[in-house]
Protein backbone atom coordinates (compact mmCIF):
# COMPACT_ATOMS: atom_id res chain seq x y z
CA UNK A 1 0.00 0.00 0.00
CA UNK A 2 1.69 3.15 -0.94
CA UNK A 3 -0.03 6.48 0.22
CA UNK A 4 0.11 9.44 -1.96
CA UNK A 5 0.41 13.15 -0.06
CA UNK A 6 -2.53 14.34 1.53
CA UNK A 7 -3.42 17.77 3.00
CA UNK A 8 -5.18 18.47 6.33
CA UNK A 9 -7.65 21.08 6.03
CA UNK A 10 -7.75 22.56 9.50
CA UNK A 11 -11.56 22.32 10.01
CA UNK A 12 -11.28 18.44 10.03
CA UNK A 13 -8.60 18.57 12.83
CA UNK A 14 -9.66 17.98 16.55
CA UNK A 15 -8.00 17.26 19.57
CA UNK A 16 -7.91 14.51 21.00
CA UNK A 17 -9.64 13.57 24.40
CA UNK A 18 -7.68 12.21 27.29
CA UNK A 19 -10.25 9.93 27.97
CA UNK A 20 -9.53 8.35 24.20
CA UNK A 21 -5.72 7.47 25.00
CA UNK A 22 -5.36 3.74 26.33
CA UNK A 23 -4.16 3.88 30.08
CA UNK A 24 -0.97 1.40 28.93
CA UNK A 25 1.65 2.02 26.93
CA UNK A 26 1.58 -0.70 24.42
CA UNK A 27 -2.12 -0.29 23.72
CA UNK A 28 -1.13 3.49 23.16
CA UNK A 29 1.92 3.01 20.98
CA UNK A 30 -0.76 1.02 18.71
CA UNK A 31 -3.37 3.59 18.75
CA UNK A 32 -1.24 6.61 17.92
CA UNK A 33 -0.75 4.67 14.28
CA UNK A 34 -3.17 7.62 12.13
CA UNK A 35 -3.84 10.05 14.97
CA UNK A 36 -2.17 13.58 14.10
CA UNK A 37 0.49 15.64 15.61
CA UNK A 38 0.15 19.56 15.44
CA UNK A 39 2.82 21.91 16.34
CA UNK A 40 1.20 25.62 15.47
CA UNK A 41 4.49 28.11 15.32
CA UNK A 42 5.01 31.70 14.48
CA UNK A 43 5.96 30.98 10.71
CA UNK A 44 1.84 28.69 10.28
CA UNK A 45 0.96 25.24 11.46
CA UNK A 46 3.03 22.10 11.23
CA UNK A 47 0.80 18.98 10.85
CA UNK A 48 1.65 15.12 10.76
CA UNK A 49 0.13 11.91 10.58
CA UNK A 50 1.90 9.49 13.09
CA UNK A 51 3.04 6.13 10.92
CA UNK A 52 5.45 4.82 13.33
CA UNK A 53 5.57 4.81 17.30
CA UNK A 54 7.78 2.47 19.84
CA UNK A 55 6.18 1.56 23.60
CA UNK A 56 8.25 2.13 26.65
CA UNK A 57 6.09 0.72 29.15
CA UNK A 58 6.23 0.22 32.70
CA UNK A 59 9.32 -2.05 33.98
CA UNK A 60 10.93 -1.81 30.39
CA UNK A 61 15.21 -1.88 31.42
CA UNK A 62 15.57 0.01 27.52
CA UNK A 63 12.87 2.89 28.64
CA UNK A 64 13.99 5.91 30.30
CA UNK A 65 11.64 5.67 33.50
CA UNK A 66 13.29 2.11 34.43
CA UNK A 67 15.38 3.46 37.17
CA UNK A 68 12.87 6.24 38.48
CA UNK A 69 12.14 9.92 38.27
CA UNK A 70 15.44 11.85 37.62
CA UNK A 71 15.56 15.98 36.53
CA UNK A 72 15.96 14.54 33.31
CA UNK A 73 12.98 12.29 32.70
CA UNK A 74 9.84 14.23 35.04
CA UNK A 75 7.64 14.68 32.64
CA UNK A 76 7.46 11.03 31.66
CA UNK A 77 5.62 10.41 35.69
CA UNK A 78 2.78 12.90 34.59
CA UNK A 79 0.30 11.10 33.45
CA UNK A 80 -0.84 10.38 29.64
CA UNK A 81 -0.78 12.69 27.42
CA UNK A 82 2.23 14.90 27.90
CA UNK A 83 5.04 15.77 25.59
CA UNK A 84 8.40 13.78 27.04
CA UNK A 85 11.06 15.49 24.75
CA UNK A 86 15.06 14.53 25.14
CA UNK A 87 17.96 15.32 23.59
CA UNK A 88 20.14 12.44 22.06
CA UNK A 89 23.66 12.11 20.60
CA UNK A 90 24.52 15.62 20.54
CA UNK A 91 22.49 16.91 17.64
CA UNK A 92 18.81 15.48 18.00
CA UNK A 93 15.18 15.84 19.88
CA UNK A 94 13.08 13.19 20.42
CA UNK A 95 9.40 13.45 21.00
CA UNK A 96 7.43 11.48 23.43
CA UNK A 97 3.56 10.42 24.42
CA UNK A 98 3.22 9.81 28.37
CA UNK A 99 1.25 6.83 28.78
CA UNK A 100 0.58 5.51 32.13
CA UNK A 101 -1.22 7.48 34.78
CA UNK A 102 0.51 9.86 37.01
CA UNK A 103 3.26 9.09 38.97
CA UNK A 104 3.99 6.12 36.74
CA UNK A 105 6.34 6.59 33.88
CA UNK A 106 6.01 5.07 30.78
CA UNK A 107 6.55 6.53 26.89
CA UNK A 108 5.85 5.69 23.51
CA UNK A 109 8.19 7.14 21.13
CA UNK A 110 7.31 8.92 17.97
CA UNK A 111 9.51 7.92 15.14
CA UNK A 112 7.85 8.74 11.82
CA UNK A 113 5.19 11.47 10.63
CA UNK A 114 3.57 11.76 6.95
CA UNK A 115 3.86 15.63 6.38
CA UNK A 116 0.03 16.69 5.89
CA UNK A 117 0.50 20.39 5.93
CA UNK A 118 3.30 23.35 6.61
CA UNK A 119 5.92 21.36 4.52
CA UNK A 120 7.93 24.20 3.02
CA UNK A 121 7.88 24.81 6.91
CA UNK A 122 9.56 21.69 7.38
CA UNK A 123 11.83 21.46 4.72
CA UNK A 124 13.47 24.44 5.48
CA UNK A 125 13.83 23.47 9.02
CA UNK A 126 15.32 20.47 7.60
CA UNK A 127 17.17 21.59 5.09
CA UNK A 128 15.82 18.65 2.73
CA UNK A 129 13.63 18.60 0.17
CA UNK A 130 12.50 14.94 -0.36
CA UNK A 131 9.00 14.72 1.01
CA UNK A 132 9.50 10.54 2.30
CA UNK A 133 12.69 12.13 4.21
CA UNK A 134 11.27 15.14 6.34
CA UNK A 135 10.08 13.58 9.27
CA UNK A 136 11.40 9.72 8.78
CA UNK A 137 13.30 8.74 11.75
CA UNK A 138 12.36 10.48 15.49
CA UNK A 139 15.51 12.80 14.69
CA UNK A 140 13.89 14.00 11.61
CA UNK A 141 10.90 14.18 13.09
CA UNK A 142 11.39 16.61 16.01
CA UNK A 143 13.52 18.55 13.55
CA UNK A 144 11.03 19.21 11.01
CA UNK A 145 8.51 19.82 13.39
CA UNK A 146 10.50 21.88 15.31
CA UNK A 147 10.55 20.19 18.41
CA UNK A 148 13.11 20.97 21.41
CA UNK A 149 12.91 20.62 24.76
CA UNK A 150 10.57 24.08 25.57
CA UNK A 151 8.00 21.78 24.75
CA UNK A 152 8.98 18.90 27.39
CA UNK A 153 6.17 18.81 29.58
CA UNK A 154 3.07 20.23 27.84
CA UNK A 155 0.06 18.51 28.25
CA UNK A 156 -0.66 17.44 24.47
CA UNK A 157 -4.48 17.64 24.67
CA UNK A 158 -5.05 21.18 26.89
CA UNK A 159 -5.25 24.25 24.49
CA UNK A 160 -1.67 24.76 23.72
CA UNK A 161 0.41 25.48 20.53
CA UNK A 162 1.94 21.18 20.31
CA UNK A 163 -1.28 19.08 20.36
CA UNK A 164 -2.43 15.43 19.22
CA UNK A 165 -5.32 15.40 16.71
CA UNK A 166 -7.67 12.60 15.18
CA UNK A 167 -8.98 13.06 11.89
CA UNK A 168 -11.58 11.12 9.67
CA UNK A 169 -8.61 8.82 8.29
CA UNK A 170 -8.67 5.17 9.17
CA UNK A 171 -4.75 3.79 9.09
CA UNK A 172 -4.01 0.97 6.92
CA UNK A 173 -3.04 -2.59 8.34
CA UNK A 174 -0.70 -2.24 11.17
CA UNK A 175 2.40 -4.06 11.11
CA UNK A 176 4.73 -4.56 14.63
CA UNK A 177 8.23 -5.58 15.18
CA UNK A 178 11.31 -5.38 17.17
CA UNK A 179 12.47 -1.95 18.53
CA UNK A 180 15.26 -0.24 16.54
CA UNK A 181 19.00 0.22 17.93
CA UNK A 182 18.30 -1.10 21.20
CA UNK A 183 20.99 -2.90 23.32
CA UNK A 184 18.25 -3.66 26.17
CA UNK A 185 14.58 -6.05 25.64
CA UNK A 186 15.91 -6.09 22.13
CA UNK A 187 13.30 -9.06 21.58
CA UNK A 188 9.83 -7.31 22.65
CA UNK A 189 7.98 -6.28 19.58
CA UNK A 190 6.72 -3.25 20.67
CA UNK A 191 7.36 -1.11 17.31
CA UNK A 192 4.56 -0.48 15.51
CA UNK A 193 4.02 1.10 12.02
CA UNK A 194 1.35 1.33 8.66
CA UNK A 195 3.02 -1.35 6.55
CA UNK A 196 3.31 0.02 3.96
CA UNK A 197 3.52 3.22 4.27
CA UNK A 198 7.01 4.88 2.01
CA UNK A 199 7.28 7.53 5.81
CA UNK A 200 7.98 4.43 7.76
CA UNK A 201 11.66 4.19 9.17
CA UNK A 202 14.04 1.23 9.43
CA UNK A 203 15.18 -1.34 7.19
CA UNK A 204 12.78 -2.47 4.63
CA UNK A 205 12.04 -6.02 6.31
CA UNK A 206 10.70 -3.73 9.62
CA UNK A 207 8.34 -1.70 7.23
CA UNK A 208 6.69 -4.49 4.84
């Protein structure tokens, strides 16, 4: 199944309600697959259809809550539906969904959009022009939806410029698999994606 572009007239956008975000993380990493990410900035709106997510759930020795709440990873022991956004290898954001209740940590990580709308926005953030590569990969991702870590904390569904939408747009089949680059739980398939779907990440055996 290979999607062709799309645009996401703002009138069909609405947030999301807490009450429609599983209480666990895997169930959550799972339903994310279609729902929307907005990120409204001075320059217009930055929209993108999640294709790709990875659960961090509760006990996981590879997640970033497995040793307890640190300065670093607060915002993941809020409760679902908060942005959790970390910085990685020097030169790249990552952006989180909370997704246990509060005081709990737990994450699923975003690693692929579908750019829907703002994507001369994104391209010059990213300094790319290939639509399949603006937001492939959680590093890309953040970066063309200029994510950093002012926005580590915000509740994703109060009224707020970074928000989680749903729109009419059922997701294809949904594949899962392995998580990527992990040295830790390497064996829990707990990655899932649109198979599919040419804004997936990974190698092509983790996106078919």
């Amino acid at each position: 199944m290979k999607r062709s572009h799309q645009t996401a007239p703002r009138g069909r956008l609405r947030r999301l309600r807490r009450t429609e975000l599983p209480v666990d993380t895997v169930e959550l990493a799972r339903y994310l697959i279609g729902q929307v990410v907005v990120h409204d900035v001075a320059e217009g709106r930055l929209v993108g259809r999640i294709v790709e997510t990875e659960a961090y759930p509760i006990g996981d020795p590879a997640g970033h809550a497995f040793r307890g709440k640190t300065p670093r990873n607060g915002s993941l022991f809020l409760g679902r539906g908060h942005a959790y956004v970390y910085f990685v290898y020097g030169s790249s954001f990552m952006l989180n969904v909370t997704s246990e209740v509060r005081g709990v940590g737990g994450g699923v990580l975003l690693r692929a959009l579908e750019p829907l709308e703002g994507i001369d926005l994104m391209q010059r953030s990213r300094a790319a022009t290939r639509l399949t590569d603006l937001a492939r990969g959680p590093g890309r991702l953040a970066e063309a939806m200029q994510i950093d870590l002012t926005q580590d904390g915000l509740d994703l569904r109060a009224a707020g410029l970074l928000w989680l939408a749903a729109t009419a747009q059922n997701p294809g089949a949904i594949g899962n698999s392995v998580r990527i680059g992990l040295t830790r739980n390497v064996d829990r398939r707990w990655r899932f994606y649109e198979r599919g779907n040419p804004y997936v990440s990974g190698p092509k055996r983790l996106r078919e």
